[in-house]
C-alpha atoms as a PDB file:
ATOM      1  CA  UNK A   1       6.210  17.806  28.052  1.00  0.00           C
ATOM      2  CA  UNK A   2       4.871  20.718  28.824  1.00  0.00           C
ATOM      3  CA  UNK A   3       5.240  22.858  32.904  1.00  0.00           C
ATOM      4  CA  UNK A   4       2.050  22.603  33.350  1.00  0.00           C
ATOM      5  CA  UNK A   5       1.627  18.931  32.338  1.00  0.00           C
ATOM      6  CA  UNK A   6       4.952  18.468  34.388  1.00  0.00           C
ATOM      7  CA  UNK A   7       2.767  20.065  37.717  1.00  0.00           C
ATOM      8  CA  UNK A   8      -0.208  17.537  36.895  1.00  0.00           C
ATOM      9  CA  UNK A   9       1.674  14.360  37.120  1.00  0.00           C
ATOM     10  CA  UNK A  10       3.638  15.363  39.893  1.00  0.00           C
ATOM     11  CA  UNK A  11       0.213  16.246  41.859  1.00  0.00           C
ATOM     12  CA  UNK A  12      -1.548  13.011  40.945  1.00  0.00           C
ATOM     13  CA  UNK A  13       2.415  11.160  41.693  1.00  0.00           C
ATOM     14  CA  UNK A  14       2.069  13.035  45.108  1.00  0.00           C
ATOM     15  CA  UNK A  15       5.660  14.703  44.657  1.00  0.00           C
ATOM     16  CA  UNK A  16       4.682  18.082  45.199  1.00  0.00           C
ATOM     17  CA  UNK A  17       5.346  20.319  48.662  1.00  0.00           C
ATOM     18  CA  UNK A  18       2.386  22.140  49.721  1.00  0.00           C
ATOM     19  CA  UNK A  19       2.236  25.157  47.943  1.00  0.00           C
ATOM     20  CA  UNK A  20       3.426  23.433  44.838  1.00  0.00           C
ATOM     21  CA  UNK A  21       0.148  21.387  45.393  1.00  0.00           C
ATOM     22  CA  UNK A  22      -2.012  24.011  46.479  1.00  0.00           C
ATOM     23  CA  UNK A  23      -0.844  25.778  43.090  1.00  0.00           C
ATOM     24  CA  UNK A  24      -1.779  22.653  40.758  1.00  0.00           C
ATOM     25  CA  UNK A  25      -5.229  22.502  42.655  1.00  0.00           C
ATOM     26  CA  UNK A  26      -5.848  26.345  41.615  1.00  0.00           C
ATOM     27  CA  UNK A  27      -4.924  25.263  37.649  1.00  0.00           C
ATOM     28  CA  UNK A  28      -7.376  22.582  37.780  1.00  0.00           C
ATOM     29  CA  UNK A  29      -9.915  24.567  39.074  1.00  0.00           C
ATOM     30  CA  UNK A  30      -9.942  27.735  37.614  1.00  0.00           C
ATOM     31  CA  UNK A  31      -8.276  26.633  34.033  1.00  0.00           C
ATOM     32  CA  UNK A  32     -10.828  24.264  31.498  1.00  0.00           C
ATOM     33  CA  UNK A  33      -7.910  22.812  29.423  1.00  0.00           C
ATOM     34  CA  UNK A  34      -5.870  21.986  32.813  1.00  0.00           C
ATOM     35  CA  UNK A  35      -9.172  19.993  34.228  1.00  0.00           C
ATOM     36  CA  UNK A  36      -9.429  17.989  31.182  1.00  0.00           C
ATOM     37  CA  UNK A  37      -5.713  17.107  30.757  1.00  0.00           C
ATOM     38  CA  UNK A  38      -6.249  16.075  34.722  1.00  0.00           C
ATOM     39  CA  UNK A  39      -9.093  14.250  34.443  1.00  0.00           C
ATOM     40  CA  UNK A  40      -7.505  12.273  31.237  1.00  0.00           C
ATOM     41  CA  UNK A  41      -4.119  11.705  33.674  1.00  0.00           C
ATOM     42  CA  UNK A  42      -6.357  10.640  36.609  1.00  0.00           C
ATOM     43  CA  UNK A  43      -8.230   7.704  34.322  1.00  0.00           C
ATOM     44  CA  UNK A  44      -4.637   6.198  33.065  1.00  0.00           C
ATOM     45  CA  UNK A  45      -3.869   6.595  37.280  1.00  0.00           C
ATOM     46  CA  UNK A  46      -7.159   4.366  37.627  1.00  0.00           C
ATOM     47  CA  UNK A  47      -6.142   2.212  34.658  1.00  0.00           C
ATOM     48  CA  UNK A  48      -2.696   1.325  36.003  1.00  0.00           C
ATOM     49  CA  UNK A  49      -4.087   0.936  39.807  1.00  0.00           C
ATOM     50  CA  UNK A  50      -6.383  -1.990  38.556  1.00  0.00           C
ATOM     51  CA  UNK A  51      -4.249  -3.487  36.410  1.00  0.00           C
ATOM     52  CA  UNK A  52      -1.813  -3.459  39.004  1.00  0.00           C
ATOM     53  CA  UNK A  53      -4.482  -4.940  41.707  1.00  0.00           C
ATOM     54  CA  UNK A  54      -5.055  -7.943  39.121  1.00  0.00           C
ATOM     55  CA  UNK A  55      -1.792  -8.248  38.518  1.00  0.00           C
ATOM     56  CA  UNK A  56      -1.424  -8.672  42.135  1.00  0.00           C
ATOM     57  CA  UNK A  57      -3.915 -10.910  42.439  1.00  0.00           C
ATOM     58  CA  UNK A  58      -3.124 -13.076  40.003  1.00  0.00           C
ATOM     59  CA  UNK A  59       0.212 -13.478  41.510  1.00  0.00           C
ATOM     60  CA  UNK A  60      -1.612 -14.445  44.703  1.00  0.00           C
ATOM     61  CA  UNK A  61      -3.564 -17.021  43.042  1.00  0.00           C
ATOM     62  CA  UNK A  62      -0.929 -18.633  41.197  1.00  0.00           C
ATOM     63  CA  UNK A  63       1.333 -19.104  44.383  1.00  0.00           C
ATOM     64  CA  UNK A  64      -1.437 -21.029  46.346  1.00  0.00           C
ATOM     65  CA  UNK A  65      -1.977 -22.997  42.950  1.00  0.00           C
ATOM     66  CA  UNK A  66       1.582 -24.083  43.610  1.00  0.00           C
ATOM     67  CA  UNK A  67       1.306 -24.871  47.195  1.00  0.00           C
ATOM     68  CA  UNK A  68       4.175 -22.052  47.684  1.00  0.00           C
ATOM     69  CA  UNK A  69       3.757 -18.850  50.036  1.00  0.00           C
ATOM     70  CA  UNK A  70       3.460 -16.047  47.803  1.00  0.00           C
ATOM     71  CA  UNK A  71       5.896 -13.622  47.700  1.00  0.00           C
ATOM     72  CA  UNK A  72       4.630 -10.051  47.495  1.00  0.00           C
ATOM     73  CA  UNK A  73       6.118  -6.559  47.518  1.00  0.00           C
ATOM     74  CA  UNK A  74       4.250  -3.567  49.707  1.00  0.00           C
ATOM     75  CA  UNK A  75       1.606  -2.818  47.872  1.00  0.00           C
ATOM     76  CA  UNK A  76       2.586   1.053  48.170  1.00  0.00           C
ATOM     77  CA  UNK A  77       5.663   0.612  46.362  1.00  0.00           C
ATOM     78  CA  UNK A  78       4.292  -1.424  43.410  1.00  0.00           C
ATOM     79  CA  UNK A  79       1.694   1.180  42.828  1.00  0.00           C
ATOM     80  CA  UNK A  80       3.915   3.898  43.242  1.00  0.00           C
ATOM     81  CA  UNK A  81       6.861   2.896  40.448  1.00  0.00           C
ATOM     82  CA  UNK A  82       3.799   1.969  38.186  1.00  0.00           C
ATOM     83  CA  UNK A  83       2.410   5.500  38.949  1.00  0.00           C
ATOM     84  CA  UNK A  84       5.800   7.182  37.780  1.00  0.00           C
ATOM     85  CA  UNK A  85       6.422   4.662  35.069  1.00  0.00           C
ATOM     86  CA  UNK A  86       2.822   4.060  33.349  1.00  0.00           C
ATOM     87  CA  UNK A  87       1.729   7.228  34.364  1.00  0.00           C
ATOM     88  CA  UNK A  88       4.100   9.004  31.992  1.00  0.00           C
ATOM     89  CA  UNK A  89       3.887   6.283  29.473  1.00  0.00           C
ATOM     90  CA  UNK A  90      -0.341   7.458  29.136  1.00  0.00           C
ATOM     91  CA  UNK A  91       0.656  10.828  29.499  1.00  0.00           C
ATOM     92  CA  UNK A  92       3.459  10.724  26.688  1.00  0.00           C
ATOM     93  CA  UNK A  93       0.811   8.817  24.701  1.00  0.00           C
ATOM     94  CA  UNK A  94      -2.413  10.792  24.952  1.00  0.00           C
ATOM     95  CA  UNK A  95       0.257  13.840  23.935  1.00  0.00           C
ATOM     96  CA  UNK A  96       1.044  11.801  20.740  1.00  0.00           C
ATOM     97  CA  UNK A  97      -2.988  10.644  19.861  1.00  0.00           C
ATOM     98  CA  UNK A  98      -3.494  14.854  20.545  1.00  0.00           C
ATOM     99  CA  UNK A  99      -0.564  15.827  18.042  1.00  0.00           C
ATOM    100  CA  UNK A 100      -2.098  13.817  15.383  1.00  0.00           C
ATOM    101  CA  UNK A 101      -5.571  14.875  15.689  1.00  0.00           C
ATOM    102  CA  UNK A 102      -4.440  18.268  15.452  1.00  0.00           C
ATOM    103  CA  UNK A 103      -2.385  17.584  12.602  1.00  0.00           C
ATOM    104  CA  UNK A 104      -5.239  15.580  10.726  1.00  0.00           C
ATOM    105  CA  UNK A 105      -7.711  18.403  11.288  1.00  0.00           C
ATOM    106  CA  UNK A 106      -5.537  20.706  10.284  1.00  0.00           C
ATOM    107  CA  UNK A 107      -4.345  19.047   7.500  1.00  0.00           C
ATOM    108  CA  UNK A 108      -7.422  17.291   5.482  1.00  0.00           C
ATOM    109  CA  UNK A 109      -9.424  19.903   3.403  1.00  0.00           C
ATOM    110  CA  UNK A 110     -11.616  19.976   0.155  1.00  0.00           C
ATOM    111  CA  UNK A 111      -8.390  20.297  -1.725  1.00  0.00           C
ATOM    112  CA  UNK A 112      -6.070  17.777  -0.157  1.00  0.00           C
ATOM    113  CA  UNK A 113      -9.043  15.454  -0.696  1.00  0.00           C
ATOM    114  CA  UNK A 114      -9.376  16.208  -3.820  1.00  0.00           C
ATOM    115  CA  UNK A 115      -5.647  15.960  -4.896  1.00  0.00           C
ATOM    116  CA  UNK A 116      -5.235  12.951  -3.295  1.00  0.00           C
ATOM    117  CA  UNK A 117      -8.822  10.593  -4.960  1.00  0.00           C
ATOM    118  CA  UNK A 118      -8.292  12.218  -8.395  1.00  0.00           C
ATOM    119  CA  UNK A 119      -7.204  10.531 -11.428  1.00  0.00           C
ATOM    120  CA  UNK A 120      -7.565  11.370 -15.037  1.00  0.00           C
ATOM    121  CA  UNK A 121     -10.523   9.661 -17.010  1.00  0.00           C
ATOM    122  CA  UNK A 122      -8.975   7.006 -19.562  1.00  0.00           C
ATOM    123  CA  UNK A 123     -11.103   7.183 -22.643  1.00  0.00           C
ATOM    124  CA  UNK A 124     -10.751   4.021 -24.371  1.00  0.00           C
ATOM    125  CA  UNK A 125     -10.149   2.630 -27.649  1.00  0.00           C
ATOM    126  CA  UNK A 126     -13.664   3.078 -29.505  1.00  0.00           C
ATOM    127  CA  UNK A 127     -14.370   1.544 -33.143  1.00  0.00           C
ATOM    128  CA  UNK A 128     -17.049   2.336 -35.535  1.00  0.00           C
ATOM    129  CA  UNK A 129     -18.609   6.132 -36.186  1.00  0.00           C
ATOM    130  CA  UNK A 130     -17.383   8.958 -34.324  1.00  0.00           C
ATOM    131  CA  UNK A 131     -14.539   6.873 -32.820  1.00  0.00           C
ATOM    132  CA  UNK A 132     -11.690   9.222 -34.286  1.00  0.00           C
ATOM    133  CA  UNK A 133     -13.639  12.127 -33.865  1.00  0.00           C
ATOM    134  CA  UNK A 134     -11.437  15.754 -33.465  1.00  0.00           C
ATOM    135  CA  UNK A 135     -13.123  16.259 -29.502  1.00  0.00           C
ATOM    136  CA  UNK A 136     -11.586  12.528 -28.592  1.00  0.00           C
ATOM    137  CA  UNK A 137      -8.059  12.637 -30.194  1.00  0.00           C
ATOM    138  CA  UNK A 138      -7.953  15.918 -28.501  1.00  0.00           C
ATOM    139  CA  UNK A 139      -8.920  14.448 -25.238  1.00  0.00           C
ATOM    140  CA  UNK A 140      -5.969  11.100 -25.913  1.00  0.00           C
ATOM    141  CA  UNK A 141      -3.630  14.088 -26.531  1.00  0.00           C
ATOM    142  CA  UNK A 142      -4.356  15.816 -23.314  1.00  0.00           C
ATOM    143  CA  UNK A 143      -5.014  19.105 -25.366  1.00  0.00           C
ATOM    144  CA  UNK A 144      -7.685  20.246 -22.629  1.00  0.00           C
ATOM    145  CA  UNK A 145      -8.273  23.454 -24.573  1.00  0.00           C
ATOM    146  CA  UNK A 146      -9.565  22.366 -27.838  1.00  0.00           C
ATOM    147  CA  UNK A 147     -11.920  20.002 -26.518  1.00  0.00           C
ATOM    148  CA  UNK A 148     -13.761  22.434 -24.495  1.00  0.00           C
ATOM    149  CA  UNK A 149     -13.317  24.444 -28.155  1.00  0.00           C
ATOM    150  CA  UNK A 150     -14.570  21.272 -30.349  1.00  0.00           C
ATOM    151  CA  UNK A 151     -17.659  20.957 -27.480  1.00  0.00           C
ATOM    152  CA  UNK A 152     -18.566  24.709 -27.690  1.00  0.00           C
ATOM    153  CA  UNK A 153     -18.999  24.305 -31.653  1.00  0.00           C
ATOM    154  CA  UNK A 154     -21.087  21.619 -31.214  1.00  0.00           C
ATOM    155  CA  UNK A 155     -24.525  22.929 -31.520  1.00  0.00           C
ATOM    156  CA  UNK A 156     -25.955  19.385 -30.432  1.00  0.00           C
ATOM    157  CA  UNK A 157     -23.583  17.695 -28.360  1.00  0.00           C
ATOM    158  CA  UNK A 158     -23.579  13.743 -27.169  1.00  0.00           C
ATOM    159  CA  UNK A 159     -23.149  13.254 -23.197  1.00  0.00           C
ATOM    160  CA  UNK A 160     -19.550  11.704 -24.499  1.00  0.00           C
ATOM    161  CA  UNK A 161     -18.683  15.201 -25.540  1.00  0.00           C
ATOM    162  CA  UNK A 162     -20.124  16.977 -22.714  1.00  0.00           C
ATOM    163  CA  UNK A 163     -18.723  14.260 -19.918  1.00  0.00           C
ATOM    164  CA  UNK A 164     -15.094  14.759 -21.805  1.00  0.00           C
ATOM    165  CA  UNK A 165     -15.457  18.645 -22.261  1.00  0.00           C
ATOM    166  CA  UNK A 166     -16.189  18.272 -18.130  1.00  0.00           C
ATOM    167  CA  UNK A 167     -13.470  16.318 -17.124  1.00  0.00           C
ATOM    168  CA  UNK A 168     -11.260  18.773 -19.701  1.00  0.00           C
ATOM    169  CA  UNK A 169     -12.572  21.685 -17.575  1.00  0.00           C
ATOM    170  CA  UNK A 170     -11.399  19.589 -14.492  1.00  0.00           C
ATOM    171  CA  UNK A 171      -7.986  19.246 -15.618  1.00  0.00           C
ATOM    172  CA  UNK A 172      -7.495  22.945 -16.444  1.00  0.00           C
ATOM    173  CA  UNK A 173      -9.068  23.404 -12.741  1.00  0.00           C
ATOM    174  CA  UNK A 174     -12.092  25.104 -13.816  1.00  0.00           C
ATOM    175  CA  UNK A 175     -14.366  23.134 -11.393  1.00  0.00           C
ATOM    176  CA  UNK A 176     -17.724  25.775 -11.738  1.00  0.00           C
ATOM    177  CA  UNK A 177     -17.324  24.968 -15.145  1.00  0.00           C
ATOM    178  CA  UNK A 178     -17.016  21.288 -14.785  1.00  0.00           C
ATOM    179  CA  UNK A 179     -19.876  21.157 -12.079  1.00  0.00           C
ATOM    180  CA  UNK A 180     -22.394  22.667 -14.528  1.00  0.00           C
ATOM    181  CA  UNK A 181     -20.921  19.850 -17.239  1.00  0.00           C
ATOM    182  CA  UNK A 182     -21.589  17.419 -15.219  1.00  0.00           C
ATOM    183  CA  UNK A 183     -25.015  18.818 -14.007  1.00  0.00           C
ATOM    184  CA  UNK A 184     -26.286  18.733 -17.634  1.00  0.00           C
ATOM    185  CA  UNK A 185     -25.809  15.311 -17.675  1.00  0.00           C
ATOM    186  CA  UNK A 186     -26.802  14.096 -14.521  1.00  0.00           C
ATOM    187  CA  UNK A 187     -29.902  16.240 -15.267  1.00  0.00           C
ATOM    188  CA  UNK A 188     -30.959  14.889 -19.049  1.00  0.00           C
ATOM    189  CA  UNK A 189     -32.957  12.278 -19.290  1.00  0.00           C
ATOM    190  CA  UNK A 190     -32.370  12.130 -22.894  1.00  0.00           C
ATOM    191  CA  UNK A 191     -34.851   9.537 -23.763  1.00  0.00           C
ATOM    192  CA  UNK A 192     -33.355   7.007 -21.551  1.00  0.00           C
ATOM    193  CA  UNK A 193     -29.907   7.333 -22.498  1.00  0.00           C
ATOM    194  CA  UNK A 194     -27.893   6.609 -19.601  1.00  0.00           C
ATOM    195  CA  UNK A 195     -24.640   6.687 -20.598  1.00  0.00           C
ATOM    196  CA  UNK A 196     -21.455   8.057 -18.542  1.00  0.00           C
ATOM    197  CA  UNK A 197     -24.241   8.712 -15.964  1.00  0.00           C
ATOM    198  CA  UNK A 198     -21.867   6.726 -13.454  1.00  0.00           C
ATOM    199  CA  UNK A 199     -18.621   8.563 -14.891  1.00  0.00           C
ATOM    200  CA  UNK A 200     -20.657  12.463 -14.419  1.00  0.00           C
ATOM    201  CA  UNK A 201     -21.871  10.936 -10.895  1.00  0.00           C
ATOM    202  CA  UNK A 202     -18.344   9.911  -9.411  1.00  0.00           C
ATOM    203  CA  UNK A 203     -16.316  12.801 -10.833  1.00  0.00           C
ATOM    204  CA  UNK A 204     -18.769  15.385 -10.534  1.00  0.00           C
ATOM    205  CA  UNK A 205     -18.832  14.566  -6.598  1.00  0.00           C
ATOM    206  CA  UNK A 206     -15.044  15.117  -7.216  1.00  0.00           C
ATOM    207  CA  UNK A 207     -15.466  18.112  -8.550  1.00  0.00           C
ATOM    208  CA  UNK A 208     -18.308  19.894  -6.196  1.00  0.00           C
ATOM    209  CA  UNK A 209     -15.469  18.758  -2.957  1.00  0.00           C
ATOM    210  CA  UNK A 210     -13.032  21.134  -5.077  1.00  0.00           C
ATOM    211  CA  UNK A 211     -15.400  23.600  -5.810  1.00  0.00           C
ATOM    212  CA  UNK A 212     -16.436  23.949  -2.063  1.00  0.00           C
ATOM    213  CA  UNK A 213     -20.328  22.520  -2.397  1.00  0.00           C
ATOM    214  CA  UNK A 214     -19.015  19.666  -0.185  1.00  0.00           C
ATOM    215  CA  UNK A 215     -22.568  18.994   1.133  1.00  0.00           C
ATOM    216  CA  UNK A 216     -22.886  17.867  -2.691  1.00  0.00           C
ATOM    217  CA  UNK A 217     -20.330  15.750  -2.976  1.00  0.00           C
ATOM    218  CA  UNK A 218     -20.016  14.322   0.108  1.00  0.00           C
ATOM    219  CA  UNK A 219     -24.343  13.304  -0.305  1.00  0.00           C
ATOM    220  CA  UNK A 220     -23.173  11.875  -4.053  1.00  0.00           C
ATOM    221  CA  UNK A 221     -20.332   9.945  -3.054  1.00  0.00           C
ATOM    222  CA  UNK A 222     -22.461   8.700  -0.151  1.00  0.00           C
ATOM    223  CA  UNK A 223     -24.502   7.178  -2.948  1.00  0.00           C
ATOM    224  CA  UNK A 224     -22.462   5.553  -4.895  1.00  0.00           C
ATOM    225  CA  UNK A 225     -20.669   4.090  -1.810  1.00  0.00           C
ATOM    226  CA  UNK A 226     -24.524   2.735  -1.178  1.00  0.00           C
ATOM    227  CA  UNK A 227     -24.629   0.670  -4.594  1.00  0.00           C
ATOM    228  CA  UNK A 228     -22.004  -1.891  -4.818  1.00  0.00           C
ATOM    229  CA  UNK A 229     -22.972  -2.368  -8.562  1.00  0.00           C
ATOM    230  CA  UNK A 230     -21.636   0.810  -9.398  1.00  0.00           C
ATOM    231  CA  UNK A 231     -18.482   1.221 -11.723  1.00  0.00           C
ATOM    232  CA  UNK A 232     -17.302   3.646  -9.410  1.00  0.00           C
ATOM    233  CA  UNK A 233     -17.934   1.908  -6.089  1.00  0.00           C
ATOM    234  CA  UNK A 234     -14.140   0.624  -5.199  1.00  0.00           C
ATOM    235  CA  UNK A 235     -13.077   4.365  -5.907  1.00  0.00           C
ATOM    236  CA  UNK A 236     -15.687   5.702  -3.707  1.00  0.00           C
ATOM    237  CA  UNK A 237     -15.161   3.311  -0.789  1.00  0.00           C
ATOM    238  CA  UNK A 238     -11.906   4.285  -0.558  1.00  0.00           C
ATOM    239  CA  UNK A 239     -12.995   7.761   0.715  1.00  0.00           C
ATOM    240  CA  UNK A 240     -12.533   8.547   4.376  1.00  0.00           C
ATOM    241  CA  UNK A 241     -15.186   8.864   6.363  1.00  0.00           C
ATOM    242  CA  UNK A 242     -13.385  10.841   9.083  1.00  0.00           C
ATOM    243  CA  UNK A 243     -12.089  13.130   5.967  1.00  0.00           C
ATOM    244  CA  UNK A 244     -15.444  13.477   4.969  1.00  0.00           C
ATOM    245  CA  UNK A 245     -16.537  14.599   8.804  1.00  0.00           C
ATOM    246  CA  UNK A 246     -13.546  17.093   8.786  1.00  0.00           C
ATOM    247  CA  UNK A 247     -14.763  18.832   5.903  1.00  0.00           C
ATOM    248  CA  UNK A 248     -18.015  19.236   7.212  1.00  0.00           C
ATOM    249  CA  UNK A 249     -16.655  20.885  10.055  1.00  0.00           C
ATOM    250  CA  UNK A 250     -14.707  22.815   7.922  1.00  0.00           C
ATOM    251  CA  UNK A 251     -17.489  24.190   5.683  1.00  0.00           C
END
């Protein structure tokens, strides 16, 4: 705990000589962050001073319940060890609920977001034509490289080859790359053909975070969390919404 903080609960605990007081009355006055910190110490001083009245009274009560004289301490002295005591408990407390606010700002960016949602795209076991193709072993083999190659020659490519050459560019963390992938799908309407429309929405809103167009992917991921029938929906639910806030403050 801080000297300052120190000088605060000691003012509100009424320990303080008069200059010392006349001292913490000038902090609280002329210093913004002081005045806050006191006004969060004077509510837990309220808090504990009604609880302590109910307590009270509830001790009262119960005594004439039992026909018994009740038995009650000075008021003065109650209050004043749950001042010292509860008062430094709060204080203690709101230091700790400050520390990690701090530290989850500070901590949760596009990146850390990003590294923390991702995993790799599983392509599955595929029969019939095209399902041993070079572009798809390549992919099973993790050779990130040639399928971006095998996708290039293509002078017609399927939105298999495109969705795998994006999540390729992904892995080799070439997210502009990957965006515009995933934007050529997402864009095509391809006479109706909507497949790995779901897979290009999902980890393209992956890859804008990374890429810092956050207002992108935070809006996509917003709508996929909006359709519970979408493949994708347990993965986006899982998504913060207080990392999400961050990173619009962060932008």
């Amino acid at each position: 705990m801080n000297t300052e903080n120190k000088l605060l609960i000691d003012y509100l605990d009424k320990q303080l000589k008069r200059e010392e007081s006349v001292q913490a009355e000038q902090m609280i006055h002329q210093d913004p962050s002081a005045a806050r910190e006191f006004g969060y110490l004077k509510l837990a001083v309220e808090t504990v001073r009604r609880d302590a009245i109910q307590a009270r009274v509830s001790a009262v009560r119960q005594s004439v319940e039992n026909n018994a004289a009740p038995t009650v301490k000075p008021q003065g002295a109650i209050l004043r060890r749950l001042y010292t005591g509860s008062l430094r408990i709060a204080a203690v407390l709101l230091l700790l609920l400050v520390s990690v606010a701090v530290y989850k700002y500070i901590s949760v960016n596009n990146e850390s977001v990003y590294n923390r949602q991702f995993s790799g795209y599983e392509l599955g076991t595929l029969r019939g034509p095209g399902a041993h193709d070079g572009q798809s072993e390549a992919y099973r083999n993790k050779n990130w490289n040639e399928v971006v190659a095998d996708y290039n020659a293509e002078n017609n490519p399927t939105r298999k080859s495109v969705f795998l050459a994006a999540m390729a560019q992904m892995e080799l963390a070439h997210f502009p790359q990957a965006v515009a992938l995933f934007e050529k799908i997402l864009n095509s309407a391809d006479g109706g053909d909507d497949s790995f429309r779901e897979e290009a929405e999902y980890y393209g809103a992956l890859a804008y975070l990374r890429n810092h167009q956050a207002d992108k992917g935070i809006a996509m991921l917003a709508r996929i969390k909006a359709d519970t029938s979408h493949t994708y929906w347990p993965l986006a639910a899982k998504f913060s919404a207080i990392d999400m806030k961050i990173i619009e403050l962060k932008k």
